[in-house]
Protein backbone atom coordinates (compact mmCIF):
# COMPACT_ATOMS: atom_id res chain seq x y z
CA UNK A 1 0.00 0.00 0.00
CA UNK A 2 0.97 3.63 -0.32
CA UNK A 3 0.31 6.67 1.93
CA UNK A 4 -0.88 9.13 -0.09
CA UNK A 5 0.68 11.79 2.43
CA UNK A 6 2.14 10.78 6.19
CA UNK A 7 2.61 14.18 8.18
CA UNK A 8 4.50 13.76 11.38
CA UNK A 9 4.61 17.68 13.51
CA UNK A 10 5.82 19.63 10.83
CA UNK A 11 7.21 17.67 8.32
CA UNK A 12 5.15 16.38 5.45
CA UNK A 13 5.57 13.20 2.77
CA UNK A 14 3.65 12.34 0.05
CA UNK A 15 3.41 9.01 -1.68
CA UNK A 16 4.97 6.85 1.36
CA UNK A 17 5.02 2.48 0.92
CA UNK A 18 3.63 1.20 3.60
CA UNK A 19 2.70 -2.16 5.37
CA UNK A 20 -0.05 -2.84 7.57
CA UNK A 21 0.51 -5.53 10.48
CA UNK A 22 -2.20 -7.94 10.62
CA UNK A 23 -1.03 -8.54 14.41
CA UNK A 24 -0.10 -5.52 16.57
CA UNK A 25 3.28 -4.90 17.75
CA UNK A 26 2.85 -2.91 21.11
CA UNK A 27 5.08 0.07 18.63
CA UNK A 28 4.66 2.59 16.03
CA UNK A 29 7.46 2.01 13.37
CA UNK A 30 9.01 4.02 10.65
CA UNK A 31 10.70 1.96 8.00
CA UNK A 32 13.72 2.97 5.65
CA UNK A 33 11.04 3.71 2.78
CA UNK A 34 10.03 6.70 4.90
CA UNK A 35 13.61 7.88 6.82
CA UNK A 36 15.85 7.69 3.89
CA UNK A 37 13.85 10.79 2.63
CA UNK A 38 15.19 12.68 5.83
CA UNK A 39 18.23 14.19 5.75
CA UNK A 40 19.10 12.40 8.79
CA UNK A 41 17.67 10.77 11.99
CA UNK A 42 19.70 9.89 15.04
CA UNK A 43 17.95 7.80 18.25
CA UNK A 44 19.25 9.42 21.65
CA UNK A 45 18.03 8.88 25.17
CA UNK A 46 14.89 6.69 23.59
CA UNK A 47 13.63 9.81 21.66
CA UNK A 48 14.18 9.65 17.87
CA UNK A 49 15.43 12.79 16.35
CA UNK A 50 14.34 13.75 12.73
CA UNK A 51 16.11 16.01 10.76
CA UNK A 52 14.54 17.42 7.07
């Protein structure tokens, strides 16, 4: 499937693959498809930083 747009605060992507679980996972997850578009994303301290 594709996400016709995916906004996360201010950032906003259009045309985004996707995959729906058919179990749930206890997480939310962002895949490659959707942070290789960033110019960067580092994990510190359990918070995720995005950088566009």
């Amino acid at each position: 499937m594709t996400l016709g747009e995916m906004t996360i605060g201010a950032l906003q992507l259009r045309q985004v693959p996707a995959v729906v679980n058919e179990q749930p996972i206890g997480v939310s997850l962002l895949g490659m498809s959707f942070l290789s578009r960033l110019d960067g994303y580092a994990v510190q301290g359990g918070v995720m930083i995005l950088n566009w």
